[in-house]
N, C-alpha and C. Protein backbone atom coordinates (compact mmCIF):
# COMPACT_ATOMS: atom_id res chain seq x y z
N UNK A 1 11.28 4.03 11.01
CA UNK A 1 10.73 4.23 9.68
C UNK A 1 11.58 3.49 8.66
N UNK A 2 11.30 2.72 7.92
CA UNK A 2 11.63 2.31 6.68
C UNK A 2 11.97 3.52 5.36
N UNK A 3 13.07 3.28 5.08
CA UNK A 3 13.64 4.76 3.70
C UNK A 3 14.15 4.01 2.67
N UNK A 4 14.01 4.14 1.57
CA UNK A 4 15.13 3.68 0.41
C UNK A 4 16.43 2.69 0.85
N UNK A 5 16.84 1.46 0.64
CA UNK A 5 17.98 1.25 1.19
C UNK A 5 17.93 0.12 2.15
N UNK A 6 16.42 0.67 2.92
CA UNK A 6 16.80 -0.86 3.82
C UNK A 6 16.00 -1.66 3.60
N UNK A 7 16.33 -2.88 4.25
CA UNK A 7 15.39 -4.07 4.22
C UNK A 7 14.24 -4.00 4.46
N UNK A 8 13.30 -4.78 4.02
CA UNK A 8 12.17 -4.67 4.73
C UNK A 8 11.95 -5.88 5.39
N UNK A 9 11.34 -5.23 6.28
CA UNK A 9 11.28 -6.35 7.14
C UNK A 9 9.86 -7.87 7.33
N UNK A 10 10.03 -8.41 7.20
CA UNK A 10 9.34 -9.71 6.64
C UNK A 10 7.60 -9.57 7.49
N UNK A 11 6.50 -9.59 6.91
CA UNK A 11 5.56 -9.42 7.53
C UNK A 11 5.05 -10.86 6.62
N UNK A 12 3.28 -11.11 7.92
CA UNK A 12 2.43 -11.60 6.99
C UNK A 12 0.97 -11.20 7.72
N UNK A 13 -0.09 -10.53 6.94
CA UNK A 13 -0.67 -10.39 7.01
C UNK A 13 -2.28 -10.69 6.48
N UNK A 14 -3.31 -10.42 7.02
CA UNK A 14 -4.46 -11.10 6.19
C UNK A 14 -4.92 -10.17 5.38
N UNK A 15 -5.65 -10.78 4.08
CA UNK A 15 -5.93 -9.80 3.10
C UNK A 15 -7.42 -10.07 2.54
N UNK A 16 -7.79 -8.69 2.03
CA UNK A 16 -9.10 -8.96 1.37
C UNK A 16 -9.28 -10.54 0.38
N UNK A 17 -10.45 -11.05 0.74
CA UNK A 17 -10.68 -12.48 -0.29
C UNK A 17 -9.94 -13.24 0.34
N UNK A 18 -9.72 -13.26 1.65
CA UNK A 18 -9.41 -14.37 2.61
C UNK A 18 -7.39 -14.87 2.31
N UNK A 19 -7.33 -15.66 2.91
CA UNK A 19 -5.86 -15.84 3.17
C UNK A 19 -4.69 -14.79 3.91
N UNK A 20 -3.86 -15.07 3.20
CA UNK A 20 -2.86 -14.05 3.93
C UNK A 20 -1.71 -13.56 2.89
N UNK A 21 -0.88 -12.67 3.35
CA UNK A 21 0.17 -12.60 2.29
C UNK A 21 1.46 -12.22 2.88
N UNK A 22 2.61 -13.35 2.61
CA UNK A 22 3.85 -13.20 3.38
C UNK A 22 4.84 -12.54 2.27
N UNK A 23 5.47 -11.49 2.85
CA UNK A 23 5.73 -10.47 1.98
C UNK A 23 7.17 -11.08 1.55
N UNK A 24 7.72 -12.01 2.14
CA UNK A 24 8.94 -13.05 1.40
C UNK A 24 8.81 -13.77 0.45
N UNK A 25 7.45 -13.96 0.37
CA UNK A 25 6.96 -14.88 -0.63
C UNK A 25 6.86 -14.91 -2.26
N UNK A 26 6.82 -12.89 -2.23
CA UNK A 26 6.82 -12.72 -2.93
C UNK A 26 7.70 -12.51 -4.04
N UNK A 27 8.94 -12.60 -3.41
CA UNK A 27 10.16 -12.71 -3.76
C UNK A 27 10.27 -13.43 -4.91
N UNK A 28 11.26 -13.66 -6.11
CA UNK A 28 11.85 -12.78 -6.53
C UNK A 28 10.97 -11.26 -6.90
N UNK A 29 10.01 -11.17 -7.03
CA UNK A 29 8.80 -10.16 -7.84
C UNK A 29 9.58 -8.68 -6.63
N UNK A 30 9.27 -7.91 -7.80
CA UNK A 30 9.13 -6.27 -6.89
C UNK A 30 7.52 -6.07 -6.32
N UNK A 31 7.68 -5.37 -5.42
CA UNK A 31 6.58 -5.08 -4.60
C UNK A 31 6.05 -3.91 -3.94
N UNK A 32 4.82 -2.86 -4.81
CA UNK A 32 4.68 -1.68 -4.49
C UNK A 32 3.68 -2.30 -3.49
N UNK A 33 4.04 -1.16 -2.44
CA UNK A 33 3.09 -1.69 -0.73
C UNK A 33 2.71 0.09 -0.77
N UNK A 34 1.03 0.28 -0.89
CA UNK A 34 0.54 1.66 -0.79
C UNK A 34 -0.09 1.84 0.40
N UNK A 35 0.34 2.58 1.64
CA UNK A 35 -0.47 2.93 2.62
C UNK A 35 -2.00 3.86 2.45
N UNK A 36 -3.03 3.50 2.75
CA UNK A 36 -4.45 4.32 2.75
C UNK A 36 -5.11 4.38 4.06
N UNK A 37 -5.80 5.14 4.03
CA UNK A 37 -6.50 5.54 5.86
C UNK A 37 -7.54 4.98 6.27
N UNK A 38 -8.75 4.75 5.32
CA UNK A 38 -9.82 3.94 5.87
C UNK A 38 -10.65 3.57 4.19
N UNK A 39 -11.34 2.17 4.82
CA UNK A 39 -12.00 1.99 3.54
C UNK A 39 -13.39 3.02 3.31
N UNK A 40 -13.66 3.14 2.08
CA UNK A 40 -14.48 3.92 1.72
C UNK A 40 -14.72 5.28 1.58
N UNK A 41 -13.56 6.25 2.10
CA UNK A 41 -13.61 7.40 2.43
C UNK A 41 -13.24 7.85 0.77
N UNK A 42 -13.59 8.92 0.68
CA UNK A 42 -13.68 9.20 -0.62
C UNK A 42 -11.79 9.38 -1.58
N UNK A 43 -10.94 9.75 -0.74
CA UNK A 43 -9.34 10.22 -1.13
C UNK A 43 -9.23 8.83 -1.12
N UNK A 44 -9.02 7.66 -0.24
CA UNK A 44 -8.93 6.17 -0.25
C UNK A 44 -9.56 5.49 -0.91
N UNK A 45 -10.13 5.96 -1.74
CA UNK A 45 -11.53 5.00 -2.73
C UNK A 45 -10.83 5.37 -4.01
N UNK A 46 -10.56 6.97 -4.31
CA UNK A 46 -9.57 7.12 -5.02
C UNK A 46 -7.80 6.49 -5.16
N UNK A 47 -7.73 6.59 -3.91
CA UNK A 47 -5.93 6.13 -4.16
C UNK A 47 -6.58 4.21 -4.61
N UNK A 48 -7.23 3.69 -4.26
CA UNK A 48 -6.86 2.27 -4.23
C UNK A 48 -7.91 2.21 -5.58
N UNK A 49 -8.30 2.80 -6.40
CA UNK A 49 -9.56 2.74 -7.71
C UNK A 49 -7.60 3.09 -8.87
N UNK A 50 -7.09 4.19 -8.39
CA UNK A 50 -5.97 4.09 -9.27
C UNK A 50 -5.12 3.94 -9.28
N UNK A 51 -4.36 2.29 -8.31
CA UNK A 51 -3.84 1.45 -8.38
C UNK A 51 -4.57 0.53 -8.82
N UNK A 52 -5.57 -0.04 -8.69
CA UNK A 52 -6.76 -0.94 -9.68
C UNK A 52 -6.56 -0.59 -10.65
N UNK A 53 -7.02 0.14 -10.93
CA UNK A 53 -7.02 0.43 -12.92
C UNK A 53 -5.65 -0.23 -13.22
N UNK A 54 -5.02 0.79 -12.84
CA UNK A 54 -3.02 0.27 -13.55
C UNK A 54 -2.67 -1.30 -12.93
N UNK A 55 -3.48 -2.06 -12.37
CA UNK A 55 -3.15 -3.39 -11.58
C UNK A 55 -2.56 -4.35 -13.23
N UNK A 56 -3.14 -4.34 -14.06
CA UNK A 56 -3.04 -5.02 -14.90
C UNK A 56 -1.73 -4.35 -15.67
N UNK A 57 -0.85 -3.26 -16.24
CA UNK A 57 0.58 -3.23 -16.44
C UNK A 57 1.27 -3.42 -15.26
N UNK A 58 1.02 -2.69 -13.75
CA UNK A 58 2.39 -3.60 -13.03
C UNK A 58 2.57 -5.29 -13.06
N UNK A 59 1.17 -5.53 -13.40
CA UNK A 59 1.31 -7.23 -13.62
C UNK A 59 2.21 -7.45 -14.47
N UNK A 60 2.06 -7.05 -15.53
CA UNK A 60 2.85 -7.00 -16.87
C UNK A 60 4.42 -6.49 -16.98
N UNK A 61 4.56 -6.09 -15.60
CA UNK A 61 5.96 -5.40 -15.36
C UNK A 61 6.48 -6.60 -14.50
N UNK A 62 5.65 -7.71 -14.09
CA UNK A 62 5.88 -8.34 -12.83
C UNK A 62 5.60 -8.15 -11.03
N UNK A 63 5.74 -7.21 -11.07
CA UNK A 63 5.12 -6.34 -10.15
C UNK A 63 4.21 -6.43 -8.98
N UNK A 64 3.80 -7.29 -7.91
CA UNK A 64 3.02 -7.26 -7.23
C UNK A 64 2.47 -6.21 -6.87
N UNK A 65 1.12 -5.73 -6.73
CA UNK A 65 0.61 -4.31 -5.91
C UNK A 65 -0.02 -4.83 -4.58
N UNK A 66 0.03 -4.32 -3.67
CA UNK A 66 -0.41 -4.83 -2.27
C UNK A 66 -0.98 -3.25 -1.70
N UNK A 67 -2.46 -2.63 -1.29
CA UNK A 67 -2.91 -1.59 -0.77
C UNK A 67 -2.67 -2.51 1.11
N UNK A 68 -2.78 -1.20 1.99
CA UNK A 68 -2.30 -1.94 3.68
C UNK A 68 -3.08 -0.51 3.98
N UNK A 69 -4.28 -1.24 5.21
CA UNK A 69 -4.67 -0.11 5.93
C UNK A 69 -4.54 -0.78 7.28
N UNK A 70 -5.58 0.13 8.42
CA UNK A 70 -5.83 -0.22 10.06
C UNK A 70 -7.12 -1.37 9.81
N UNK A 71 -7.61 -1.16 8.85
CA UNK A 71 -9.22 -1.55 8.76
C UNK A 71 -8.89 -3.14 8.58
N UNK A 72 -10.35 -3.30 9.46
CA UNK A 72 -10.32 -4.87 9.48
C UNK A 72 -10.68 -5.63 8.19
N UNK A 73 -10.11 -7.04 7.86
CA UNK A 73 -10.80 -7.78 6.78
C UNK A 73 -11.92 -7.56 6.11
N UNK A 74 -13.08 -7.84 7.22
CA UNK A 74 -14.20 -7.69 6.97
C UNK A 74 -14.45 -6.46 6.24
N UNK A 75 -14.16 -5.15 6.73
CA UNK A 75 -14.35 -3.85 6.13
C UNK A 75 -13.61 -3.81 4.53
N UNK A 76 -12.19 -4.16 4.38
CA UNK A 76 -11.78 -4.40 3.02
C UNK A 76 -12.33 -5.24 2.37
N UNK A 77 -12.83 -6.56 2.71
CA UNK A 77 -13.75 -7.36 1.80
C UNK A 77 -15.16 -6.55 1.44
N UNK A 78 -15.90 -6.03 2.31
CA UNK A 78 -17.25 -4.71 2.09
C UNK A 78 -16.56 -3.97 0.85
N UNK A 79 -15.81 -3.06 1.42
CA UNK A 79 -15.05 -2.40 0.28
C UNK A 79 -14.48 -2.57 -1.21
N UNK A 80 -13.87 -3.38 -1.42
CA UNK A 80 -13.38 -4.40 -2.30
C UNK A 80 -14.22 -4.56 -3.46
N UNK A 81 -15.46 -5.60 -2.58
CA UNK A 81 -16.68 -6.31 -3.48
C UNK A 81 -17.52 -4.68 -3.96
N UNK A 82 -17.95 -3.86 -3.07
CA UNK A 82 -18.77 -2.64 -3.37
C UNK A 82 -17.95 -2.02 -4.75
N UNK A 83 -16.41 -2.00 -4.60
CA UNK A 83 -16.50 -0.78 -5.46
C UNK A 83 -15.61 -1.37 -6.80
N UNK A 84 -15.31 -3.11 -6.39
CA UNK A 84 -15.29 -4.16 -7.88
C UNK A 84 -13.45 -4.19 -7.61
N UNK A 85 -13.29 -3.75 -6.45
CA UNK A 85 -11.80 -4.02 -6.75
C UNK A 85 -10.54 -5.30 -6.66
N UNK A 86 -9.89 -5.69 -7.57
CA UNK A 86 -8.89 -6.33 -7.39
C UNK A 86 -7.61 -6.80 -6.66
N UNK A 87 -7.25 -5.30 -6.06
CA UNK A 87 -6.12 -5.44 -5.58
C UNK A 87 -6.05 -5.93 -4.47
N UNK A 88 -4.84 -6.48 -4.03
CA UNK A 88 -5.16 -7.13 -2.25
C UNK A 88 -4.99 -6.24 -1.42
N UNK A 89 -5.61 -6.29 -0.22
CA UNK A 89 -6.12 -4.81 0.52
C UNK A 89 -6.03 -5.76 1.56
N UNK A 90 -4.53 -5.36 2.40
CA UNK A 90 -3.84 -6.36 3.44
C UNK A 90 -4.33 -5.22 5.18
N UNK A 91 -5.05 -6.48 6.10
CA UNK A 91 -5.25 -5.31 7.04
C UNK A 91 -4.36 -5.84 8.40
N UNK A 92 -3.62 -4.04 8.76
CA UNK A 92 -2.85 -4.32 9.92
C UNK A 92 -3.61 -3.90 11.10
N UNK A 93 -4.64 -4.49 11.13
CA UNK A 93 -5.57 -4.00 12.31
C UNK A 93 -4.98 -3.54 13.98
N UNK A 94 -4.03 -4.29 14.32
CA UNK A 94 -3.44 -3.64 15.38
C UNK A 94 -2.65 -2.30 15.00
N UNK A 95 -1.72 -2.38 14.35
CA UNK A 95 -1.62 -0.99 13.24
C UNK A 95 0.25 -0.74 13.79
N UNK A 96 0.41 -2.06 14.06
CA UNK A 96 1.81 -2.38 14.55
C UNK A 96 3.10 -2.30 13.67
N UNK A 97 2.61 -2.63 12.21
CA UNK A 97 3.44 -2.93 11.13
C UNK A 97 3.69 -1.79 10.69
N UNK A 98 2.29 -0.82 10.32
CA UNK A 98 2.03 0.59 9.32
C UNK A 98 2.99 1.49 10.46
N UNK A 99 2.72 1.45 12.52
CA UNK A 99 3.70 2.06 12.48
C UNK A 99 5.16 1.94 12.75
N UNK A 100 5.95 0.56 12.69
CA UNK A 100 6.86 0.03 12.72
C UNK A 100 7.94 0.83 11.04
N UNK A 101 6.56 0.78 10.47
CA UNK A 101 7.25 0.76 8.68
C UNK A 101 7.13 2.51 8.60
N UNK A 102 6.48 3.47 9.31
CA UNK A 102 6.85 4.56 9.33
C UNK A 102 5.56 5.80 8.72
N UNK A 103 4.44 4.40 8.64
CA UNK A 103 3.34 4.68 7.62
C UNK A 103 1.87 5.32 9.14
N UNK A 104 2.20 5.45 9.87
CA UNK A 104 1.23 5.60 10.99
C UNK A 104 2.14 6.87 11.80
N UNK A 105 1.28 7.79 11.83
CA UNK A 105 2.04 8.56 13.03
C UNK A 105 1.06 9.54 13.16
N UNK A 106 2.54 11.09 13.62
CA UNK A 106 1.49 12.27 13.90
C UNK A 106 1.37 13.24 12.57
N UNK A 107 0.40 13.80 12.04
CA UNK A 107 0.09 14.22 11.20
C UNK A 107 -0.74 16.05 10.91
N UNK A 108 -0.46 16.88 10.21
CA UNK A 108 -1.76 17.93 10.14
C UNK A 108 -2.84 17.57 9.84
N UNK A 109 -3.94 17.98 10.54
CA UNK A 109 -5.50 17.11 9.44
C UNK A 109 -5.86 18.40 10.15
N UNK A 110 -6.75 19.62 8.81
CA UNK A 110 -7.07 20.79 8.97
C UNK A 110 -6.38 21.29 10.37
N UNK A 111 -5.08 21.76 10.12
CA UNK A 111 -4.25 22.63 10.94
C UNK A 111 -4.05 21.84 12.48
N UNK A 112 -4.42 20.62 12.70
CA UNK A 112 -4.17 19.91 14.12
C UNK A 112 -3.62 18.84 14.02
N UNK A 113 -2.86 18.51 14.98
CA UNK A 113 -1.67 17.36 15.02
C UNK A 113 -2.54 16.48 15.43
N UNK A 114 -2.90 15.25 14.87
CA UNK A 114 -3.58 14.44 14.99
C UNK A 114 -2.53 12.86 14.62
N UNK A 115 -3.34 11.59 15.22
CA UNK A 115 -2.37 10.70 14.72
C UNK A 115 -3.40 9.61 13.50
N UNK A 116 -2.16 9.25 12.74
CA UNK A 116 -3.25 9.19 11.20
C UNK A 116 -2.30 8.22 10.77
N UNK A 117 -2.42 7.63 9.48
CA UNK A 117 -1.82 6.98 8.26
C UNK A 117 -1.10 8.13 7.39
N UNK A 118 0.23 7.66 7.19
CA UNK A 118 1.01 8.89 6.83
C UNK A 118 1.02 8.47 5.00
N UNK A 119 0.13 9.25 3.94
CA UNK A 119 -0.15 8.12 2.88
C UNK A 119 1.80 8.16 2.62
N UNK A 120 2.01 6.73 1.93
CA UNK A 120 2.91 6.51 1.50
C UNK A 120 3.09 5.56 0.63
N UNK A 121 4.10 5.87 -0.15
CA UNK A 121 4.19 4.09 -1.33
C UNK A 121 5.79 3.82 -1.22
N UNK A 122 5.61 2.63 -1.16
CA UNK A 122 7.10 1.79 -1.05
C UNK A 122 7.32 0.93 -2.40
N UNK A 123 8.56 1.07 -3.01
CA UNK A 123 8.59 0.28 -3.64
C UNK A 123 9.54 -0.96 -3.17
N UNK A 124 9.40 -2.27 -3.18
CA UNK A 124 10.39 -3.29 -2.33
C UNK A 124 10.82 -4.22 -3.57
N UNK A 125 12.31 -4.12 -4.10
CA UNK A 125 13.06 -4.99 -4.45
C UNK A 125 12.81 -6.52 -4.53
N UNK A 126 13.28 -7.04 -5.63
CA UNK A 126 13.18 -8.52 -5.54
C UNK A 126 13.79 -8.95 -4.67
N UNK A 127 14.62 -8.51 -4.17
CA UNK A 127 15.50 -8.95 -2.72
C UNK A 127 15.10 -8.48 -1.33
N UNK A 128 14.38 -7.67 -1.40
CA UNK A 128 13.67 -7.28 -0.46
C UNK A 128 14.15 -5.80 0.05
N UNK A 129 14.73 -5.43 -0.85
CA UNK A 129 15.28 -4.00 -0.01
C UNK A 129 14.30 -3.18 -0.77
N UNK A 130 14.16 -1.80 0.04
CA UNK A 130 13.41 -0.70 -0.28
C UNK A 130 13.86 0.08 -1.15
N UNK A 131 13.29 0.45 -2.60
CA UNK A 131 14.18 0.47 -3.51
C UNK A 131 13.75 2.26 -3.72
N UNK A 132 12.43 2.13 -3.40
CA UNK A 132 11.88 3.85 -3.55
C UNK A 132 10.81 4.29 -2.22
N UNK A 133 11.00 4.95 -1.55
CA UNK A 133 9.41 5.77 -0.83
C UNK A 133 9.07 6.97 -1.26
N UNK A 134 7.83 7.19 -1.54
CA UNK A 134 7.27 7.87 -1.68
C UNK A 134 6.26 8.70 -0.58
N UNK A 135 6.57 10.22 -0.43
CA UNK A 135 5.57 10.81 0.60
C UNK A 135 4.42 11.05 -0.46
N UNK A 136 2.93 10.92 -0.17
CA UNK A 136 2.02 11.11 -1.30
C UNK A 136 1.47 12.24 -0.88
N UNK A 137 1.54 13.54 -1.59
CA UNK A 137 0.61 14.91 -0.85
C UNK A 137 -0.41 15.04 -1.72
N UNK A 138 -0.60 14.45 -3.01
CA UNK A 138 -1.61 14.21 -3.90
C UNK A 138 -1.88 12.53 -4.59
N UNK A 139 -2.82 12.12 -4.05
CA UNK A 139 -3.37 11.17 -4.43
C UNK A 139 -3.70 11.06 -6.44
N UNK A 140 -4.54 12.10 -6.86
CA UNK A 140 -4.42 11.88 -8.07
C UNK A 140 -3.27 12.20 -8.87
N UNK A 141 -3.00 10.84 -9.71
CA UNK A 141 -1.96 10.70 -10.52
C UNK A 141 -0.58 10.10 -9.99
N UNK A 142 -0.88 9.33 -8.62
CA UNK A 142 0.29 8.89 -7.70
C UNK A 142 0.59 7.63 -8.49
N UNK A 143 -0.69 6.67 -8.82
CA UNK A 143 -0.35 5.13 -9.28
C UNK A 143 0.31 5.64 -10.30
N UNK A 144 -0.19 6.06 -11.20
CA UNK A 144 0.72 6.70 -12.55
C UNK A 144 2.00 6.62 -12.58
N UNK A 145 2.48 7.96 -11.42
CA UNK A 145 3.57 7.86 -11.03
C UNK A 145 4.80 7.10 -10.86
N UNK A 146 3.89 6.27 -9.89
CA UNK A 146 4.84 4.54 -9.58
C UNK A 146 5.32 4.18 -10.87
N UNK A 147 4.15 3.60 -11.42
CA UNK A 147 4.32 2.71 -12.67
C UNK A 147 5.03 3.30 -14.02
N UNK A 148 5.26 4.80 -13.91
CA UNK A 148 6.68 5.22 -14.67
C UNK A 148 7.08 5.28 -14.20
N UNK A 149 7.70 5.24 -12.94
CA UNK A 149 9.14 4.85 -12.43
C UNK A 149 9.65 3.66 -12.69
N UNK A 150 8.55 2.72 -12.52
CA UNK A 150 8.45 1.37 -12.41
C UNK A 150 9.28 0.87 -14.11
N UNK A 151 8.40 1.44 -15.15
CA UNK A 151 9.03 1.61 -16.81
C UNK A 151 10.50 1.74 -16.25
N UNK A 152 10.98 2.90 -16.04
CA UNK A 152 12.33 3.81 -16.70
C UNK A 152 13.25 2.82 -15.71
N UNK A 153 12.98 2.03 -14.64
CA UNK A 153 14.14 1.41 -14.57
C UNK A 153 14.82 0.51 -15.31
């Protein structure tokens, strides 16, 4: 699992609206990376609708936002275009990275250990180190969140 502190470790992946995105690249810029579970489901339509909205001050902070699910391209591009969104919506379809990075595991889903997307937000340093994680147990008011943290530093 990836925690506060360490590196992250260099990915590149493909993203909604074609191409790819190498997460070195983004360098010097900070980089919130939000884990979500599937496109369209109603809690995931929410988490990635309010990082959209706020997309335009982390811009303004410098800020890259990057959403990362299991779901394939195709399904985040469906998604994306349907519900008007902006943000890049990077898919780890083998689901190697989400659980390398600590974001995939075993989980409660109504009282049973099931294996799931563990929601989470990372914040990654211009240098690449992990500067904040976040466990998310409530979706509304999480982007918020970030992006005053994001202020007060």
């Amino acid at each position: 699992m990836i925690s506060a502190g360490d590196m992250a470790p260099d990915f590149t992946l493909p993203r909604s609206g074609g191409g790819g995105i190498t997460l070195s690249s983004l360098r010097p810029r900070r980089v919130v990376l939000f884990a979500y579970g599937k496109d369209g489901s109603p809690t995931c339509t929410d988490a990635v609708r309010d990082f959209d909205t706020l997309l335009p001050q982390f811009k303004n902070l410098g800020v890259a936002v990057l959403g990362i699910s299991k779901d394939p391209v195709k399904s985040h591009d469906r998604f994306a275009i349907k519900q008007g969104f902006s943000v890049p919506l990077l898919s780890d379809n083998g689901g190697h990275l989400m659980e390398d990075w600590g974001l995939f595991g075993e989980k409660l889903f109504f009282r049973k250990l099931v294996q799931g997307v563990l929601r989470a937000t990372l914040l990654i340093g211009g240098d690449g180190r992990v500067l904040q994680r976040w466990r998310v147990e409530r979706v509304k008011g999480h982007a918020g969140e970030v992006l005053a943290y994001l202020k007060a530093l």
